[in-house]
PDB file of N, CA and C in Angstrom:
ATOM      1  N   UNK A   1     -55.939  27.558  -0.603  1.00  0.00           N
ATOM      2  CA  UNK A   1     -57.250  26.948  -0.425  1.00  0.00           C
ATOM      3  C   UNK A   1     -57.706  27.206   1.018  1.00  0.00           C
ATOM      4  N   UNK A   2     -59.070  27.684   1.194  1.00  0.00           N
ATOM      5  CA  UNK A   2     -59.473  27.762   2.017  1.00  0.00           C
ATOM      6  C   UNK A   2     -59.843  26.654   3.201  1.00  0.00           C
ATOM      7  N   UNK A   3     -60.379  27.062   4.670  1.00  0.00           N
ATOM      8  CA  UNK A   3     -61.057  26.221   5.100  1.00  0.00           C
ATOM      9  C   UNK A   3     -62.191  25.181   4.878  1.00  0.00           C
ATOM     10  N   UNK A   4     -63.029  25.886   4.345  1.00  0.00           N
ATOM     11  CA  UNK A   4     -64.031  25.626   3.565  1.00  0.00           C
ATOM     12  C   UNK A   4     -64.147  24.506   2.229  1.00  0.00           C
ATOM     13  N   UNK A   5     -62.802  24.589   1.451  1.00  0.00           N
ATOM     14  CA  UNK A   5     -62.543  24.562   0.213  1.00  0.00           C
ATOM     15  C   UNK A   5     -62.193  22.967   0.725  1.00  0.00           C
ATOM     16  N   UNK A   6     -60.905  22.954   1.749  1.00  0.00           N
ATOM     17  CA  UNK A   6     -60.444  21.875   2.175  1.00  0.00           C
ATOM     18  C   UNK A   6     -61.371  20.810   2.831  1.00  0.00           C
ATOM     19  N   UNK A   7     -62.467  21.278   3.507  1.00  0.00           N
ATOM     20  CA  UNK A   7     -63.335  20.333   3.812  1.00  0.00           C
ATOM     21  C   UNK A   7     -64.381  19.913   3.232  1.00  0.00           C
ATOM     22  N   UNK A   8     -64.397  20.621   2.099  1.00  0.00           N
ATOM     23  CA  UNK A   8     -65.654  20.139   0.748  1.00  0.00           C
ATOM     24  C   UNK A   8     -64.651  19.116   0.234  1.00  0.00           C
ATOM     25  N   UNK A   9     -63.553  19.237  -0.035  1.00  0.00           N
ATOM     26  CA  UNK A   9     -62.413  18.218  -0.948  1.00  0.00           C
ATOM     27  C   UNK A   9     -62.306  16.927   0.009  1.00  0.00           C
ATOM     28  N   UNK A  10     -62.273  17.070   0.979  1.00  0.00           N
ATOM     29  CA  UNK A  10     -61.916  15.963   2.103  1.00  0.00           C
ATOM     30  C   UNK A  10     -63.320  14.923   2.293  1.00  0.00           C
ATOM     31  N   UNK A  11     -64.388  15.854   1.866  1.00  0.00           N
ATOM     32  CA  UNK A  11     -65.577  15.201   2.353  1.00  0.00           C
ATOM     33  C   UNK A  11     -66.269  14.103   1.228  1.00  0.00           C
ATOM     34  N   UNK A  12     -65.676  14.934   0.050  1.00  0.00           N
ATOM     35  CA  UNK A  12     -65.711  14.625  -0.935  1.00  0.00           C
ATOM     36  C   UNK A  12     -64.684  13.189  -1.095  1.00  0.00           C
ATOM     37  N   UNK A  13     -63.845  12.920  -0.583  1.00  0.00           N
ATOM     38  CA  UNK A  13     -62.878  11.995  -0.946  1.00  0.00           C
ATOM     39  C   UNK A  13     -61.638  12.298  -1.054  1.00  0.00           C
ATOM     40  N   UNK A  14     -60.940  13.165  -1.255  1.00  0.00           N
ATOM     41  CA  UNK A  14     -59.529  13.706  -1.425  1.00  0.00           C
ATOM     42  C   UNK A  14     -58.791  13.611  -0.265  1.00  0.00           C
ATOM     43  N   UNK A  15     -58.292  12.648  -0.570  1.00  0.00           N
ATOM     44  CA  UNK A  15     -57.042  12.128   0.256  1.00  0.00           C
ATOM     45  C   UNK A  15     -55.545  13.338   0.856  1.00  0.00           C
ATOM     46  N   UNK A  16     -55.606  14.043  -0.013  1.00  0.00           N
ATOM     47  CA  UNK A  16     -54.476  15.216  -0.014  1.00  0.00           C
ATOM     48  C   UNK A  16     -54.819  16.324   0.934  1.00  0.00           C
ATOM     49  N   UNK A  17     -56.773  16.968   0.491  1.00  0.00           N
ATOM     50  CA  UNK A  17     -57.193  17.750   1.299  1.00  0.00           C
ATOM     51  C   UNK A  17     -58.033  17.127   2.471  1.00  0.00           C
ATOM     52  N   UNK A  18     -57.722  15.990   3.025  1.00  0.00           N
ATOM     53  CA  UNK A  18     -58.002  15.533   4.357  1.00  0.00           C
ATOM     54  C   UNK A  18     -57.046  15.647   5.475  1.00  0.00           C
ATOM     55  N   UNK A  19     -55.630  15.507   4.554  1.00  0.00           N
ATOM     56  CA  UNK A  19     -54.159  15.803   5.338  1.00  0.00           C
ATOM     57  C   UNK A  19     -54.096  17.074   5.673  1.00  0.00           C
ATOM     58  N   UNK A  20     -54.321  18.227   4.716  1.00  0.00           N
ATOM     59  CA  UNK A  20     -54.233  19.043   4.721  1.00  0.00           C
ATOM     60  C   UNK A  20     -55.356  19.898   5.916  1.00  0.00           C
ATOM     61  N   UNK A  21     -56.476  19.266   5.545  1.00  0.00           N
ATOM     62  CA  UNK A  21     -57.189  19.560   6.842  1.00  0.00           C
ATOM     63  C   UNK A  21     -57.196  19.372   7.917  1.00  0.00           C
ATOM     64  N   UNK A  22     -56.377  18.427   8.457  1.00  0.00           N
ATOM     65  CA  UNK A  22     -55.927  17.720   9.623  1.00  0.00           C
ATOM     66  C   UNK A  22     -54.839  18.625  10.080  1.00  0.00           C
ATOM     67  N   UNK A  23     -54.520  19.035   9.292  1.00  0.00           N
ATOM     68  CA  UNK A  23     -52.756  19.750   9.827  1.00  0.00           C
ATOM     69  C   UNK A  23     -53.299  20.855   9.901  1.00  0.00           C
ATOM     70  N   UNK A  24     -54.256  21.544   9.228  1.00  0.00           N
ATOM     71  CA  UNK A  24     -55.002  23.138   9.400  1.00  0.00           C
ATOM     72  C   UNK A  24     -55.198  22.448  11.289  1.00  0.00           C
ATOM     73  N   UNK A  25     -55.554  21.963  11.579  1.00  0.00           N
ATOM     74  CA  UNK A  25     -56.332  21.827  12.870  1.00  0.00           C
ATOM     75  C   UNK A  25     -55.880  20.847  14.054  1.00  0.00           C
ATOM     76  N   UNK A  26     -54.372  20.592  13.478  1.00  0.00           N
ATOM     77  CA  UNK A  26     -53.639  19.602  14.445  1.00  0.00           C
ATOM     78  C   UNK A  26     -53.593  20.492  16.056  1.00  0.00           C
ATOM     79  N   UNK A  27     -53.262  21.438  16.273  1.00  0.00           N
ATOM     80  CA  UNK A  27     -52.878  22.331  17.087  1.00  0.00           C
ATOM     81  C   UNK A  27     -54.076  22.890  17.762  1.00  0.00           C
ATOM     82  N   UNK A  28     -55.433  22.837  17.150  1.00  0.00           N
ATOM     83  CA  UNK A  28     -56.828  22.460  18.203  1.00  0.00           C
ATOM     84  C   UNK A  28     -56.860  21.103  19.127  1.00  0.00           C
ATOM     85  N   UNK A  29     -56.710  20.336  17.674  1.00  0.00           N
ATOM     86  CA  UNK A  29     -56.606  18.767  18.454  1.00  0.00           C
ATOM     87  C   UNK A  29     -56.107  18.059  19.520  1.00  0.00           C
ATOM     88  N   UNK A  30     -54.806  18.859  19.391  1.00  0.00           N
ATOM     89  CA  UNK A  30     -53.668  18.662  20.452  1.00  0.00           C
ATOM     90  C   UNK A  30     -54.018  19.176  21.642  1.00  0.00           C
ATOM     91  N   UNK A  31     -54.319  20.405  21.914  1.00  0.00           N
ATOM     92  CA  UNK A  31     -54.586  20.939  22.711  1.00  0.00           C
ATOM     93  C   UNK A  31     -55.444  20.439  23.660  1.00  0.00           C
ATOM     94  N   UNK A  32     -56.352  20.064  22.989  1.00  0.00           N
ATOM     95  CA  UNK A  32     -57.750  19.562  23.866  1.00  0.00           C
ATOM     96  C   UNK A  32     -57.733  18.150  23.994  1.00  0.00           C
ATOM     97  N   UNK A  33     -56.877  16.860  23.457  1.00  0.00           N
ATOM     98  CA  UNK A  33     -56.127  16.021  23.839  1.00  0.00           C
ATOM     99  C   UNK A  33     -55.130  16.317  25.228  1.00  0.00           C
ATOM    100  N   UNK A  34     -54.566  17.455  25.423  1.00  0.00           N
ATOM    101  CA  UNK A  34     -53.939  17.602  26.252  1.00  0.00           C
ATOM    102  C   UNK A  34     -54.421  17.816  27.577  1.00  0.00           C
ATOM    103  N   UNK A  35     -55.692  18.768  27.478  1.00  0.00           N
ATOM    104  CA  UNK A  35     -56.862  19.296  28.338  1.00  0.00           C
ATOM    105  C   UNK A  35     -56.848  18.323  28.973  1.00  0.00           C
ATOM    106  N   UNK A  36     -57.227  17.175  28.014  1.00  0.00           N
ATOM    107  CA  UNK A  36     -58.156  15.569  28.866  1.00  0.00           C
ATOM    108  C   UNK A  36     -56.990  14.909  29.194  1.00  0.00           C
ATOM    109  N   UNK A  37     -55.836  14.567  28.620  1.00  0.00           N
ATOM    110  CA  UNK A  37     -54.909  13.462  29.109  1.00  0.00           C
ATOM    111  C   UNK A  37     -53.421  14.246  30.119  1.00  0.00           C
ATOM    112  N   UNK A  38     -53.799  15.109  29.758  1.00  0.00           N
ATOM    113  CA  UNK A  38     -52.342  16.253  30.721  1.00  0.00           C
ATOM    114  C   UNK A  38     -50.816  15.285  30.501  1.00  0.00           C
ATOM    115  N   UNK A  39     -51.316  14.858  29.296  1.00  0.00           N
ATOM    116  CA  UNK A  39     -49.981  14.209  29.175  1.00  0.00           C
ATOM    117  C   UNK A  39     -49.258  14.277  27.288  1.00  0.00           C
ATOM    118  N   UNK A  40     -48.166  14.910  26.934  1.00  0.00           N
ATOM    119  CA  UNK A  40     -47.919  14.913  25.653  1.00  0.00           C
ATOM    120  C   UNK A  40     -48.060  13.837  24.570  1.00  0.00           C
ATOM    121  N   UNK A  41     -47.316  12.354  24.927  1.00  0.00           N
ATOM    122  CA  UNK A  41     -47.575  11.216  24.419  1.00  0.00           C
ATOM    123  C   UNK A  41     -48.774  10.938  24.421  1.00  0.00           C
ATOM    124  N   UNK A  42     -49.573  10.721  24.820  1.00  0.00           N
ATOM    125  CA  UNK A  42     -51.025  10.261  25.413  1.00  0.00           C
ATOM    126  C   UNK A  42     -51.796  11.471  24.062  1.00  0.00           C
ATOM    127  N   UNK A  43     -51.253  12.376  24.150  1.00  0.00           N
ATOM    128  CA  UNK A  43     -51.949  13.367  23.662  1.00  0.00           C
ATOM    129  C   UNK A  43     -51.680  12.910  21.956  1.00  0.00           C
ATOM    130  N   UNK A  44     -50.788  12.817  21.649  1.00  0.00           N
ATOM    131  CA  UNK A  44     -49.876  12.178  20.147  1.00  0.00           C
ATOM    132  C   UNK A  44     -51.148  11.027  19.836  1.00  0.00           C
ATOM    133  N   UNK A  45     -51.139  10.163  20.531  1.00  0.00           N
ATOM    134  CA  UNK A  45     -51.373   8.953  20.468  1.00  0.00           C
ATOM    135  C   UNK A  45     -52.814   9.125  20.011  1.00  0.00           C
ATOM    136  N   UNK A  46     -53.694  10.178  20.972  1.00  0.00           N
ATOM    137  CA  UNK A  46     -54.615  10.387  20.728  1.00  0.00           C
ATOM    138  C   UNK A  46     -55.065  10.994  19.099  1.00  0.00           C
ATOM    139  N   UNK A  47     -54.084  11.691  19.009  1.00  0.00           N
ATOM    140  CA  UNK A  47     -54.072  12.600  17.319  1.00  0.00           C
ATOM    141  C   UNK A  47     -53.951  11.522  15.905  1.00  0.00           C
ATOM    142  N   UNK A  48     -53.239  10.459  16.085  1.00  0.00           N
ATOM    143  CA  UNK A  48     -52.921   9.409  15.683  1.00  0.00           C
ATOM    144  C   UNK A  48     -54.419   8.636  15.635  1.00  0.00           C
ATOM    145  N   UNK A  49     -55.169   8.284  16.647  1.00  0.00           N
ATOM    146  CA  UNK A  49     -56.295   7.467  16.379  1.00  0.00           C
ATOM    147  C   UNK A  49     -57.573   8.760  16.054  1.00  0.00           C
ATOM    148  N   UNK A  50     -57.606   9.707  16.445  1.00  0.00           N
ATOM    149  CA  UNK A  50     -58.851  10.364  16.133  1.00  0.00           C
ATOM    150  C   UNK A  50     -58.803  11.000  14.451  1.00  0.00           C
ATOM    151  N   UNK A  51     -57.343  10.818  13.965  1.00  0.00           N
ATOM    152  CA  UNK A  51     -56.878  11.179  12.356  1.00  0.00           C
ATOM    153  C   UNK A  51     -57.531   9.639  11.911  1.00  0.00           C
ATOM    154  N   UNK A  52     -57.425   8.619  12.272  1.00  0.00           N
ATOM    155  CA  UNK A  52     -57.750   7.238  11.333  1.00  0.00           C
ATOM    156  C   UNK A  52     -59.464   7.515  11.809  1.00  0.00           C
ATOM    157  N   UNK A  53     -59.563   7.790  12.762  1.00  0.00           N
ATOM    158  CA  UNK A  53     -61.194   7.763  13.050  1.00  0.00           C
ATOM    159  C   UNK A  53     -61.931   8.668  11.833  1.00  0.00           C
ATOM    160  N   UNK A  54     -61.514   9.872  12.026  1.00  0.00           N
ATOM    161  CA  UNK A  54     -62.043  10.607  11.218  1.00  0.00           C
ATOM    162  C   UNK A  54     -61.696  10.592   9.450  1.00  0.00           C
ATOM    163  N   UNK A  55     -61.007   9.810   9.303  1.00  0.00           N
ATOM    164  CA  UNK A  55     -60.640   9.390   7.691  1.00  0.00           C
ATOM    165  C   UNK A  55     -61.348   8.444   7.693  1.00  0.00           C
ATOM    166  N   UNK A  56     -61.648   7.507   8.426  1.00  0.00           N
ATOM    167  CA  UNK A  56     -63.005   6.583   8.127  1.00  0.00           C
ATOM    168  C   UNK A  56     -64.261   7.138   8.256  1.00  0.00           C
ATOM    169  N   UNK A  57     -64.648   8.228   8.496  1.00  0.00           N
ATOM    170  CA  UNK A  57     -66.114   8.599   8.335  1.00  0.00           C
ATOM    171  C   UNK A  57     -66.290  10.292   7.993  1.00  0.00           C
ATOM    172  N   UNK A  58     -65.513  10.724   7.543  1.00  0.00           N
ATOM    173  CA  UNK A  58     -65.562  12.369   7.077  1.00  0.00           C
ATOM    174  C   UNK A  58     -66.338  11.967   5.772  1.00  0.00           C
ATOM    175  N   UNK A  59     -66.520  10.938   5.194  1.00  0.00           N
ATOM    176  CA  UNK A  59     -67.556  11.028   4.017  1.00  0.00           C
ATOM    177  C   UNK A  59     -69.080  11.300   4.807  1.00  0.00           C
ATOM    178  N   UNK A  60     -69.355  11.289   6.304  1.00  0.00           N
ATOM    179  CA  UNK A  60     -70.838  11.261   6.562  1.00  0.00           C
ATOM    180  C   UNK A  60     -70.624  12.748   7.138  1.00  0.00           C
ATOM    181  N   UNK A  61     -70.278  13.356   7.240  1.00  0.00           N
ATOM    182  CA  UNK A  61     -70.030  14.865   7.272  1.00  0.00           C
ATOM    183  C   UNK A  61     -71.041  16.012   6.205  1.00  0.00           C
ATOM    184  N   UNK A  62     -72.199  16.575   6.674  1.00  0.00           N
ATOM    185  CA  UNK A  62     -73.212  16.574   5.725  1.00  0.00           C
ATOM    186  C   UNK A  62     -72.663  18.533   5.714  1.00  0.00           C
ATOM    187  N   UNK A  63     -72.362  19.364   6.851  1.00  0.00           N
ATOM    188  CA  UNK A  63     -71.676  20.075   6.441  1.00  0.00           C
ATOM    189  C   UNK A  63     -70.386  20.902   6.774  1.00  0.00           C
ATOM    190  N   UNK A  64     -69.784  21.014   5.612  1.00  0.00           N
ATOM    191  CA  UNK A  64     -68.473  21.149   5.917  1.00  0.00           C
ATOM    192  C   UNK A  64     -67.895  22.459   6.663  1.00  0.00           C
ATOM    193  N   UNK A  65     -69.382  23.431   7.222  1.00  0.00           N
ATOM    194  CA  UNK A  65     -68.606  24.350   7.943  1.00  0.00           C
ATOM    195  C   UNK A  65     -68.412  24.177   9.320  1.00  0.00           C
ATOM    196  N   UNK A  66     -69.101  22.891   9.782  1.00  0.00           N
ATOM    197  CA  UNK A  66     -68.672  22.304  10.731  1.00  0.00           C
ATOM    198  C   UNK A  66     -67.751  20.482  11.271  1.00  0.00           C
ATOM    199  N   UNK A  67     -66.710  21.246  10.289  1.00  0.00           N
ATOM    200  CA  UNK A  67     -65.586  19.722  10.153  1.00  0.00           C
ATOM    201  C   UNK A  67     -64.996  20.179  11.680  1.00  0.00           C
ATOM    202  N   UNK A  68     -64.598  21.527  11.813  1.00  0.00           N
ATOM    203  CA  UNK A  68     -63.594  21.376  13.206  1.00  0.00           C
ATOM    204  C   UNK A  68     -64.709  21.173  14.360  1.00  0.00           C
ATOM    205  N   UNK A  69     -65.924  21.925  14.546  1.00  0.00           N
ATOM    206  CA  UNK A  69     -66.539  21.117  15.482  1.00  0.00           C
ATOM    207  C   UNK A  69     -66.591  19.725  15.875  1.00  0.00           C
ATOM    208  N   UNK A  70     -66.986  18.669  14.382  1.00  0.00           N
ATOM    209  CA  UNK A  70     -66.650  17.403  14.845  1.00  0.00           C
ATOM    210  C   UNK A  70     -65.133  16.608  14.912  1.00  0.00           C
ATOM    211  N   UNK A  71     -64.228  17.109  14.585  1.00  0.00           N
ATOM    212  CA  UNK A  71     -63.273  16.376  14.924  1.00  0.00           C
ATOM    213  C   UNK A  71     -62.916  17.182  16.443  1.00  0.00           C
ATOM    214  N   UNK A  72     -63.270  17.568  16.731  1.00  0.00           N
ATOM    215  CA  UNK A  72     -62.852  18.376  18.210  1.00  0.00           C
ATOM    216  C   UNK A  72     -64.010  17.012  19.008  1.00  0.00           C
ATOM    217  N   UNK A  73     -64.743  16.912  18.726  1.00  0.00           N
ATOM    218  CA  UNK A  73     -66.125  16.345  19.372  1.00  0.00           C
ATOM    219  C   UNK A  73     -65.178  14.606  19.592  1.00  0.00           C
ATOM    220  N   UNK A  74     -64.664  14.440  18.192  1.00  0.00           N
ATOM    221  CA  UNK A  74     -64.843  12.859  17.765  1.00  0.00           C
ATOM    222  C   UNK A  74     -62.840  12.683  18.883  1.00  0.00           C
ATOM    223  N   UNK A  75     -62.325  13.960  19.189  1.00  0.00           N
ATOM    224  CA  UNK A  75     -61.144  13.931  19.875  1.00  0.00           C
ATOM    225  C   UNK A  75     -61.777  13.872  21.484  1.00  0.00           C
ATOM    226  N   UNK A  76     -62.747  14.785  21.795  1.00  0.00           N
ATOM    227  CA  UNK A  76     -63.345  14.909  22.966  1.00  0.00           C
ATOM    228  C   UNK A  76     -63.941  13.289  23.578  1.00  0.00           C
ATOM    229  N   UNK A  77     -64.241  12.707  22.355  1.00  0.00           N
ATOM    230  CA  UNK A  77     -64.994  11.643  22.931  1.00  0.00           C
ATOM    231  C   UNK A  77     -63.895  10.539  23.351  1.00  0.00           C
ATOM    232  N   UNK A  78     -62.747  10.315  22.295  1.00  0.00           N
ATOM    233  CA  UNK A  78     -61.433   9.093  22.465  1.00  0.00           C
ATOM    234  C   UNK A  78     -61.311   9.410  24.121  1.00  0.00           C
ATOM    235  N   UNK A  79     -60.956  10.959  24.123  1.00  0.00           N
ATOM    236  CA  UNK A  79     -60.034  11.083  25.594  1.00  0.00           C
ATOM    237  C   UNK A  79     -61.004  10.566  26.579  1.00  0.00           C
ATOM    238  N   UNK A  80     -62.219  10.982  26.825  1.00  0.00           N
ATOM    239  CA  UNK A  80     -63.532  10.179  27.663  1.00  0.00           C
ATOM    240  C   UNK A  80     -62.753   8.740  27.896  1.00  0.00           C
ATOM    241  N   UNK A  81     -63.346   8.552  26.622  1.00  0.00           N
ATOM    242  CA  UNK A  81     -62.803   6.744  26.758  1.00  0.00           C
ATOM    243  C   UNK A  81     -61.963   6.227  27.565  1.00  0.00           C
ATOM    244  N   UNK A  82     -60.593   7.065  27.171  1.00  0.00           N
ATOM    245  CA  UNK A  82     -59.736   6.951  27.169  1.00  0.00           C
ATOM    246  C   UNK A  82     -59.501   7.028  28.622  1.00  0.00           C
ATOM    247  N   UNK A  83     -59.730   8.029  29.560  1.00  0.00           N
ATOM    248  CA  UNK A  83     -59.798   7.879  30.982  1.00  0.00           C
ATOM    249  C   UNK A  83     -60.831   7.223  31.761  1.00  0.00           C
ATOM    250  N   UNK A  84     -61.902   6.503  30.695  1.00  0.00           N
ATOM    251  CA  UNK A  84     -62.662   5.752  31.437  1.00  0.00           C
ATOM    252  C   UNK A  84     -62.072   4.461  31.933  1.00  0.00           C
ATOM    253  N   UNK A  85     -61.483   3.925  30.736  1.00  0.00           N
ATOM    254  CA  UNK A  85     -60.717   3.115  30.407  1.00  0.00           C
ATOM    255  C   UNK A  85     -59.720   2.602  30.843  1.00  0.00           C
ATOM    256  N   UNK A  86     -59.418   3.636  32.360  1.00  0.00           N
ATOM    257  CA  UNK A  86     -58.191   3.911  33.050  1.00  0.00           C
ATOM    258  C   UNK A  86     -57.070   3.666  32.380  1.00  0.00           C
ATOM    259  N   UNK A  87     -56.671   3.860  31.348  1.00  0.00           N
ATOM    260  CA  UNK A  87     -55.602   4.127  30.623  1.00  0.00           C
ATOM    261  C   UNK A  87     -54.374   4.218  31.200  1.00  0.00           C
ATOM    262  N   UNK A  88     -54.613   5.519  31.644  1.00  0.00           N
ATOM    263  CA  UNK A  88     -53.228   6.384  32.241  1.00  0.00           C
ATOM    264  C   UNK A  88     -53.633   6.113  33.833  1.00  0.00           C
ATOM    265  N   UNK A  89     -52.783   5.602  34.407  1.00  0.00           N
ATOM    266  CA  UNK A  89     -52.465   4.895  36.038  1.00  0.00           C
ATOM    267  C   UNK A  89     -51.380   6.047  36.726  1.00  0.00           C
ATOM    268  N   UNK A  90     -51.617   6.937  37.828  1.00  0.00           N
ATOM    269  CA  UNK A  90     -50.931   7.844  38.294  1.00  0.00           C
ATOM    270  C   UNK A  90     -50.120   6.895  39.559  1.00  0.00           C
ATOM    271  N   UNK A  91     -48.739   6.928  39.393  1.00  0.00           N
ATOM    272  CA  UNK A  91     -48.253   7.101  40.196  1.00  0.00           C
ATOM    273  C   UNK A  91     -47.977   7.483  41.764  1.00  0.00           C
ATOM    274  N   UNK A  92     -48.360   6.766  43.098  1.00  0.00           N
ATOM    275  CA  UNK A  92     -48.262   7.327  44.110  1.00  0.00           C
ATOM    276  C   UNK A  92     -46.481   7.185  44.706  1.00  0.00           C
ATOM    277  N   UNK A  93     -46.256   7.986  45.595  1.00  0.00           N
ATOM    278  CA  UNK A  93     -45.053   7.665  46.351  1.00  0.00           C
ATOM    279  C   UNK A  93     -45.550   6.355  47.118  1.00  0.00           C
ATOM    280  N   UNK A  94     -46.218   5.962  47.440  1.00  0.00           N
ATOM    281  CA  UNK A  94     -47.116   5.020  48.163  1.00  0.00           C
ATOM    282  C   UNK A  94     -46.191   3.562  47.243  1.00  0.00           C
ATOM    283  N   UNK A  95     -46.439   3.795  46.079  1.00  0.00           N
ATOM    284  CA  UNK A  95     -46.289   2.379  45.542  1.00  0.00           C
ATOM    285  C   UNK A  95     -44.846   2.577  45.520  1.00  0.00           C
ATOM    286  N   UNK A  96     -44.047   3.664  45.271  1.00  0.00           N
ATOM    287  CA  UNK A  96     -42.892   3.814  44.860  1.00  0.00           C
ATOM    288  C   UNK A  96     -42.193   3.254  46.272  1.00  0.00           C
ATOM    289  N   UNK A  97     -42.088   4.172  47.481  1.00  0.00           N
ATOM    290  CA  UNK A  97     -41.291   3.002  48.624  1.00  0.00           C
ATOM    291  C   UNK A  97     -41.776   1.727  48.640  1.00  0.00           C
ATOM    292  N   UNK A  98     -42.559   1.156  47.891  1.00  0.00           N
ATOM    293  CA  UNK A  98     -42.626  -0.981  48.425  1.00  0.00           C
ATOM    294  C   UNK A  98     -41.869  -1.367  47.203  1.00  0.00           C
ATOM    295  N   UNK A  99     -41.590  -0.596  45.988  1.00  0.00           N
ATOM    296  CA  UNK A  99     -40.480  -1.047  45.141  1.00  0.00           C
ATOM    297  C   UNK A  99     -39.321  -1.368  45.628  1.00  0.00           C
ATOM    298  N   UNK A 100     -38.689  -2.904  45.412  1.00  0.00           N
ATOM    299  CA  UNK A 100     -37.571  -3.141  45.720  1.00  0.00           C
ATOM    300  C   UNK A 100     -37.585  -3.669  47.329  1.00  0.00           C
ATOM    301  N   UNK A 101     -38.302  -3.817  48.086  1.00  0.00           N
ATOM    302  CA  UNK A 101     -38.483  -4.399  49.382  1.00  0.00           C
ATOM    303  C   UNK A 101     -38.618  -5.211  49.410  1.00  0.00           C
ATOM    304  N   UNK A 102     -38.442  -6.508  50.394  1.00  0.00           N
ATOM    305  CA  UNK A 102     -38.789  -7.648  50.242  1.00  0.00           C
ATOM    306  C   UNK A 102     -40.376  -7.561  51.190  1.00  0.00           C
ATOM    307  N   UNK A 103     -41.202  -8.506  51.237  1.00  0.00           N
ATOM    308  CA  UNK A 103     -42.350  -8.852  51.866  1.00  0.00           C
ATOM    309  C   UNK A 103     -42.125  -9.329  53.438  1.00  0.00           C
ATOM    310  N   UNK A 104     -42.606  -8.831  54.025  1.00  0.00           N
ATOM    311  CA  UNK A 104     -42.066  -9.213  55.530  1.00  0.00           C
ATOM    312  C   UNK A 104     -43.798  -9.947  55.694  1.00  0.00           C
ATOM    313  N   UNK A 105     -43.493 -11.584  56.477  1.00  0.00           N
ATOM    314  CA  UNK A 105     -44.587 -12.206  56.633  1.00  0.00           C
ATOM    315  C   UNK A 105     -44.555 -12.338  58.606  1.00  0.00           C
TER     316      UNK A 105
END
């Protein structure tokens, strides 16, 4: 089954060819999860909520030769959030030497 085939079935309701379409395109997803979060987990996590996102609304999907545009879009937008959100907190050496010190008053 085609690309095509899989996202008429998915759009349509088919639970089987929504998986199936998801996994055609996990390895876009990921990627550009990765782009935005430069982090693997973060990136998972992201694949995980933009798969429930998009199984709740691939029925408003009017056409199906552009399913990977919007789930790329509807992944593009979580990670936004997602660093708006300050999510992911970087690490300085800064904080790392006052670990374990006591407070001098």
């Amino acid at each position: 089954m085609n690309e095509r085939e899989l996202s008429e079935k998915a759009i349509g309701g088919d639970d089987d060819a929504f998986l199936s379409l998801m996994q055609f395109h996990k390895e876009a997803l990921l990627r550009t999860a990765i782009a935005f979060l430069k982090n693997d987990q973060d990136a998972l996590e992201a694949l995980q909520e933009v798969t429930y996102r998009a199984y709740k609304k691939i029925h408003t999907v009017r056409e199906p030769a552009y399913v990977k545009t919007w789930l790329i879009r509807i992944m593009m937008n979580y990670c936004q959030d997602q660093l708006k959100r300050g999510k992911r907190y970087v690490m300085t050496g800064e904080v790392d030497e006052t670990i374990g010190k006591k407070d001098e008053y």
